[in-house]
C-alpha atoms as a PDB file:
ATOM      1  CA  UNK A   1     133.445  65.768  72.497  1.00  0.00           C
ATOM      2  CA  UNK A   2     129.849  64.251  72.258  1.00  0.00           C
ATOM      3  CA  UNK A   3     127.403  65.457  75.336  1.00  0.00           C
ATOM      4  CA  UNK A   4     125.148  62.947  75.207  1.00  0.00           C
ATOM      5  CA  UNK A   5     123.808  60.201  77.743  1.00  0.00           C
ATOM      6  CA  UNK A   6     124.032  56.435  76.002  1.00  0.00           C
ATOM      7  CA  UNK A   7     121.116  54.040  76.482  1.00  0.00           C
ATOM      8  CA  UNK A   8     120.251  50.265  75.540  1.00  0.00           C
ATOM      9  CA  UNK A   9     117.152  48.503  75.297  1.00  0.00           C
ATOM     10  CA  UNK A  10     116.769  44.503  73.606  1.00  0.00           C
ATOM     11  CA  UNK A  11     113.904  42.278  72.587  1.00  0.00           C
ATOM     12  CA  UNK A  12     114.152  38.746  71.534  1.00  0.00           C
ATOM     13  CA  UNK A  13     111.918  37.626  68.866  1.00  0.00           C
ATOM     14  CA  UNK A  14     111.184  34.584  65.915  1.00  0.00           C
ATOM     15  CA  UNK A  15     110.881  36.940  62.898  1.00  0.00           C
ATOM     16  CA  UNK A  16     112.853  36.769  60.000  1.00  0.00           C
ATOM     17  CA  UNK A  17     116.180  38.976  59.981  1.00  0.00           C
ATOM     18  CA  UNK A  18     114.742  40.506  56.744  1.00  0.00           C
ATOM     19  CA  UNK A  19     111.436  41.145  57.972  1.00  0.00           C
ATOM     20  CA  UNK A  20     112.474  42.897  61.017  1.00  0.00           C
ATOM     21  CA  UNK A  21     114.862  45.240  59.289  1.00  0.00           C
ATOM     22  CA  UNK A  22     111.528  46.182  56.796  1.00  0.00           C
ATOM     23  CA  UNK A  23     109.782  46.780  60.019  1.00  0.00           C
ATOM     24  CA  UNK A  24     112.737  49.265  61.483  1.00  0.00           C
ATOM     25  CA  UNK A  25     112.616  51.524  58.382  1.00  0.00           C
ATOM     26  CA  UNK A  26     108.567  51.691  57.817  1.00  0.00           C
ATOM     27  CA  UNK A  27     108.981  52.193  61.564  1.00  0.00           C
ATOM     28  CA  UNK A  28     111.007  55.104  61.559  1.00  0.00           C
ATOM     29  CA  UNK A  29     109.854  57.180  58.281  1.00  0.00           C
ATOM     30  CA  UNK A  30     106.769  56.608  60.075  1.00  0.00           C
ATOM     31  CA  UNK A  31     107.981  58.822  62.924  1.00  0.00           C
ATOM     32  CA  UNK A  32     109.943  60.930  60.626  1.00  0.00           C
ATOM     33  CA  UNK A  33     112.967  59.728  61.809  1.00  0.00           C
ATOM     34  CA  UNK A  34     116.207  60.336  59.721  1.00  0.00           C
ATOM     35  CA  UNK A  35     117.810  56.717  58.538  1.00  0.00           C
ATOM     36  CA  UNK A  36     121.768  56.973  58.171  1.00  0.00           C
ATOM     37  CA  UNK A  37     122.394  53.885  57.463  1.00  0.00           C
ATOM     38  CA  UNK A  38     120.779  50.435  56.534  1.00  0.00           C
ATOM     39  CA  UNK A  39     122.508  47.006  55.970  1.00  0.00           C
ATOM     40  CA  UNK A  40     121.758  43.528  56.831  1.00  0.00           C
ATOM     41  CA  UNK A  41     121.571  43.304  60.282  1.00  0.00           C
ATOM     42  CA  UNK A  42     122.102  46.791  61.602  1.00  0.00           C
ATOM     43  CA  UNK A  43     120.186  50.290  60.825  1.00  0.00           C
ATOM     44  CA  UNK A  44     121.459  53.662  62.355  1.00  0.00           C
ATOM     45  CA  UNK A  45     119.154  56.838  62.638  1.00  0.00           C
ATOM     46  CA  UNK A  46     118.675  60.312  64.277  1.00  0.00           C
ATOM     47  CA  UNK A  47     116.630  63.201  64.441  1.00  0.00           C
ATOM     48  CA  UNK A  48     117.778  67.128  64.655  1.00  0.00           C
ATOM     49  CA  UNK A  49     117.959  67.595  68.001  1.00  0.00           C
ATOM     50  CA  UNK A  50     117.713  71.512  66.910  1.00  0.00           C
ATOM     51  CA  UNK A  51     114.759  71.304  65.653  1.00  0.00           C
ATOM     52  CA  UNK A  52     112.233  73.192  67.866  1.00  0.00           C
ATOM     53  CA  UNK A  53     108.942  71.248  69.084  1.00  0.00           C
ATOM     54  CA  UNK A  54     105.978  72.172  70.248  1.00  0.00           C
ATOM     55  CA  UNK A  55     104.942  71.135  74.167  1.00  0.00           C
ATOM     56  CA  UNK A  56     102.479  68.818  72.426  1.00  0.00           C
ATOM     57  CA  UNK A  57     104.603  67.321  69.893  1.00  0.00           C
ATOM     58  CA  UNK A  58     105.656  63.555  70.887  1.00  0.00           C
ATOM     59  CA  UNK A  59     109.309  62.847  72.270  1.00  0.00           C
ATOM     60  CA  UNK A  60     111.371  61.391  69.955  1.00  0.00           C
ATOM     61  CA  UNK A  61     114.879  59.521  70.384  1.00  0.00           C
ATOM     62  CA  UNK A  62     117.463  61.731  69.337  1.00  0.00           C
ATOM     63  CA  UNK A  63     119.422  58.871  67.379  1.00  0.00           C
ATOM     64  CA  UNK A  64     120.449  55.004  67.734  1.00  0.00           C
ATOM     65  CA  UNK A  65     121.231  52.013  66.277  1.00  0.00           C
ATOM     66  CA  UNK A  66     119.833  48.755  66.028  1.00  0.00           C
ATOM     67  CA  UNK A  67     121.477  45.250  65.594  1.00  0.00           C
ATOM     68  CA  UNK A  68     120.287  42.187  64.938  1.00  0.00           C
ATOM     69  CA  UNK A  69     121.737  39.461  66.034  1.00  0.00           C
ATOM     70  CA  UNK A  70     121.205  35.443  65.664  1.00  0.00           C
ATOM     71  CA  UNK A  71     120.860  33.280  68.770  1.00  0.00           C
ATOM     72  CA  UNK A  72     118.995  29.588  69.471  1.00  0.00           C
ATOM     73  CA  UNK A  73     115.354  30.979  69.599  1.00  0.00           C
ATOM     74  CA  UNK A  74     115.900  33.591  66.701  1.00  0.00           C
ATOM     75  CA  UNK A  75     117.140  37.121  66.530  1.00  0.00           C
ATOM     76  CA  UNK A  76     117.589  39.233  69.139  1.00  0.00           C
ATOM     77  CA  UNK A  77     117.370  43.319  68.481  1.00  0.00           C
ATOM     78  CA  UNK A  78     118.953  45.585  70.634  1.00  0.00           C
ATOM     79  CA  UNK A  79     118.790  49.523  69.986  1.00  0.00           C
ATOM     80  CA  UNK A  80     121.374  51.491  71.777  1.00  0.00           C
ATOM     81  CA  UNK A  81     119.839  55.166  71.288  1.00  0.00           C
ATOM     82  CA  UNK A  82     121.337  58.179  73.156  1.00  0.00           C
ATOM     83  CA  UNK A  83     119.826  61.712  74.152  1.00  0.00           C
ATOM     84  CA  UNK A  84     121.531  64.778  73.309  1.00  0.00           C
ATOM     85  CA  UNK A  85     122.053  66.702  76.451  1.00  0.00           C
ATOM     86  CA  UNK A  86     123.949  70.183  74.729  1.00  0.00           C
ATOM     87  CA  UNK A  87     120.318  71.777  73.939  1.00  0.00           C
ATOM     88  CA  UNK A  88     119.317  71.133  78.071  1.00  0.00           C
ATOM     89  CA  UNK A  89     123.497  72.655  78.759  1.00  0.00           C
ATOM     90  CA  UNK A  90     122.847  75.980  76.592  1.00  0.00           C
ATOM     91  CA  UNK A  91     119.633  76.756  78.546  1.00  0.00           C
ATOM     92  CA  UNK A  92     121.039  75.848  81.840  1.00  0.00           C
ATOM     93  CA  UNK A  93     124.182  78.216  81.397  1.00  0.00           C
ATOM     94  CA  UNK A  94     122.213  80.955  79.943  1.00  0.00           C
ATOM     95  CA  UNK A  95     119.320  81.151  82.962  1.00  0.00           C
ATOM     96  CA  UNK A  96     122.603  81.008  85.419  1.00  0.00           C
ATOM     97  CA  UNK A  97     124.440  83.630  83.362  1.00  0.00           C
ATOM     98  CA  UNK A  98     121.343  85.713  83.180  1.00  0.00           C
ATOM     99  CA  UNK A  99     120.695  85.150  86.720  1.00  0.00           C
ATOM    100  CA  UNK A 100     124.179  86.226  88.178  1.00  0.00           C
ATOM    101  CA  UNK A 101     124.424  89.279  85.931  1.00  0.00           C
ATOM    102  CA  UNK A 102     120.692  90.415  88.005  1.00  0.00           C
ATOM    103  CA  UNK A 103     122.447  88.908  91.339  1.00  0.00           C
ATOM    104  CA  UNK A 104     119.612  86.654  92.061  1.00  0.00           C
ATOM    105  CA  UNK A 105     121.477  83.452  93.438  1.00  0.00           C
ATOM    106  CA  UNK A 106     118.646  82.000  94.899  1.00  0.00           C
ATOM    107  CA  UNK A 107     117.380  81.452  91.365  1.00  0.00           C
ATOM    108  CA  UNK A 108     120.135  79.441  90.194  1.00  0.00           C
ATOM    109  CA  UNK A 109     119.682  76.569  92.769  1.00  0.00           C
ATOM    110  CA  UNK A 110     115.976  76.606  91.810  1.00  0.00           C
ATOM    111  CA  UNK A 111     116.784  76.073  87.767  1.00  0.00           C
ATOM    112  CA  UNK A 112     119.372  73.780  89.456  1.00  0.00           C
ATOM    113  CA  UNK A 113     116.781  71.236  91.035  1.00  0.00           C
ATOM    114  CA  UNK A 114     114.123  71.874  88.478  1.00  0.00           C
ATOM    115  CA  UNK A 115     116.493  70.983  85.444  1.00  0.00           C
ATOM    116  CA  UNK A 116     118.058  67.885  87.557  1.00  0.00           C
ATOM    117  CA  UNK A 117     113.913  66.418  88.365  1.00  0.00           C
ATOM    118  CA  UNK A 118     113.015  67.085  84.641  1.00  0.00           C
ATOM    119  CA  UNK A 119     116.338  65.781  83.279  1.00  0.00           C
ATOM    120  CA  UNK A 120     115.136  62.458  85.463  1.00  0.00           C
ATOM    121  CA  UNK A 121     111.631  62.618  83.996  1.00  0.00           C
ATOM    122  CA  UNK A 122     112.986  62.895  80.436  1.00  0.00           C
ATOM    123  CA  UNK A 123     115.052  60.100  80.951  1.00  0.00           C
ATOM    124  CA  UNK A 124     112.174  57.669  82.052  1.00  0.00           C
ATOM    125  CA  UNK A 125     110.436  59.082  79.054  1.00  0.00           C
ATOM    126  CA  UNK A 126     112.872  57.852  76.501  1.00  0.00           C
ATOM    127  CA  UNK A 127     113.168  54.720  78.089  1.00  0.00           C
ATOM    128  CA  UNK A 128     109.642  54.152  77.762  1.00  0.00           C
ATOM    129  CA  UNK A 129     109.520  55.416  73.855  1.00  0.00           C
ATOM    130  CA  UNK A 130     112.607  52.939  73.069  1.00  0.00           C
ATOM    131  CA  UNK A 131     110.840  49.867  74.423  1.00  0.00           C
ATOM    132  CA  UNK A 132     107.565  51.128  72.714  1.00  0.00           C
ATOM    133  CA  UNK A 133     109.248  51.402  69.313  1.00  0.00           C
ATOM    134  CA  UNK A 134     110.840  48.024  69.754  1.00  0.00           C
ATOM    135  CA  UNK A 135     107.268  46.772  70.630  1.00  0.00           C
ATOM    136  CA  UNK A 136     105.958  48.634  67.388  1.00  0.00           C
ATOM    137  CA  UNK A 137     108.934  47.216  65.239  1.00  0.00           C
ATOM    138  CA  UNK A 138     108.006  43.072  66.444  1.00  0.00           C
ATOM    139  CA  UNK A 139     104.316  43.454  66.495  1.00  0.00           C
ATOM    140  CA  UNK A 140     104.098  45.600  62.596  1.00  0.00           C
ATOM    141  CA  UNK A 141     102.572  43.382  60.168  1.00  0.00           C
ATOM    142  CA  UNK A 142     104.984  45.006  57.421  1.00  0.00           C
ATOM    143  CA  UNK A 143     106.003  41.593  55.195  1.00  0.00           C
END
């Protein structure tokens, strides 16, 4: 069972198929992203989502794909990333677990809302990073 949310973003552009896949991978070893997978018109990637970071470390996309596809005015790229929510779960069940054992069940509603208007906020957040590396990938001057 995977425990993660599934997103899509898409950008229509006149580049090359070629020159847009070059532009994908500089992109993402660039960001220290971890490619899977490359071939002609489709790249897959992640990231650990175990690895700790820093409050001032950027957000990253926890993994994705991109496909190209042809169409009348040129390609179209779509990334489908997703965010790992079993990190956000562990914390979650350990401050309730810790919380019941002290009998403080006021607490858990607290964690409750806070995790639920962060877990919103994180979401905008990688929406906004997907469409910024998409705008990255079709404006890089990468031949």
């Amino acid at each position: 069972m995977k425990f993660r949310l599934n997103y899509h973003a898409s950008e229509e552009t006149a580049l090359n198929a070629n020159v847009i896949v070059e532009n994908i991978r500089s992109q993402l070893n660039d960001k220290k992203y971890d490619i899977i997978c490359v071939a002609d018109n489709s790249v897959k990637f992640k990231t650990n989502p175990w690895e700790l970071r820093w409050n001032f470390s950027p957000i990253t996309l926890d993994g994705g794909e991109f496909k190209l596809t042809n169409s009348k005015s040129g390609s179209t790229i779509e990334l489908n990333y997703y965010d790992n929510i079993l990190p956000r779960l562990f914390v979650i069940a350990f401050l309730a677990i810790s919380l019941i054992i002290e009998g403080a069940y006021e607490g858990i509603l607290f964690f409750v809302a806070f995790f639920l208007i962060t877990g919103i906020i994180h979401t905008f957040i990688l929406k906004s990073k997907a469409r910024e590396l998409l705008r990255e990938i079709l404006n890089s001057d990468t031949p």
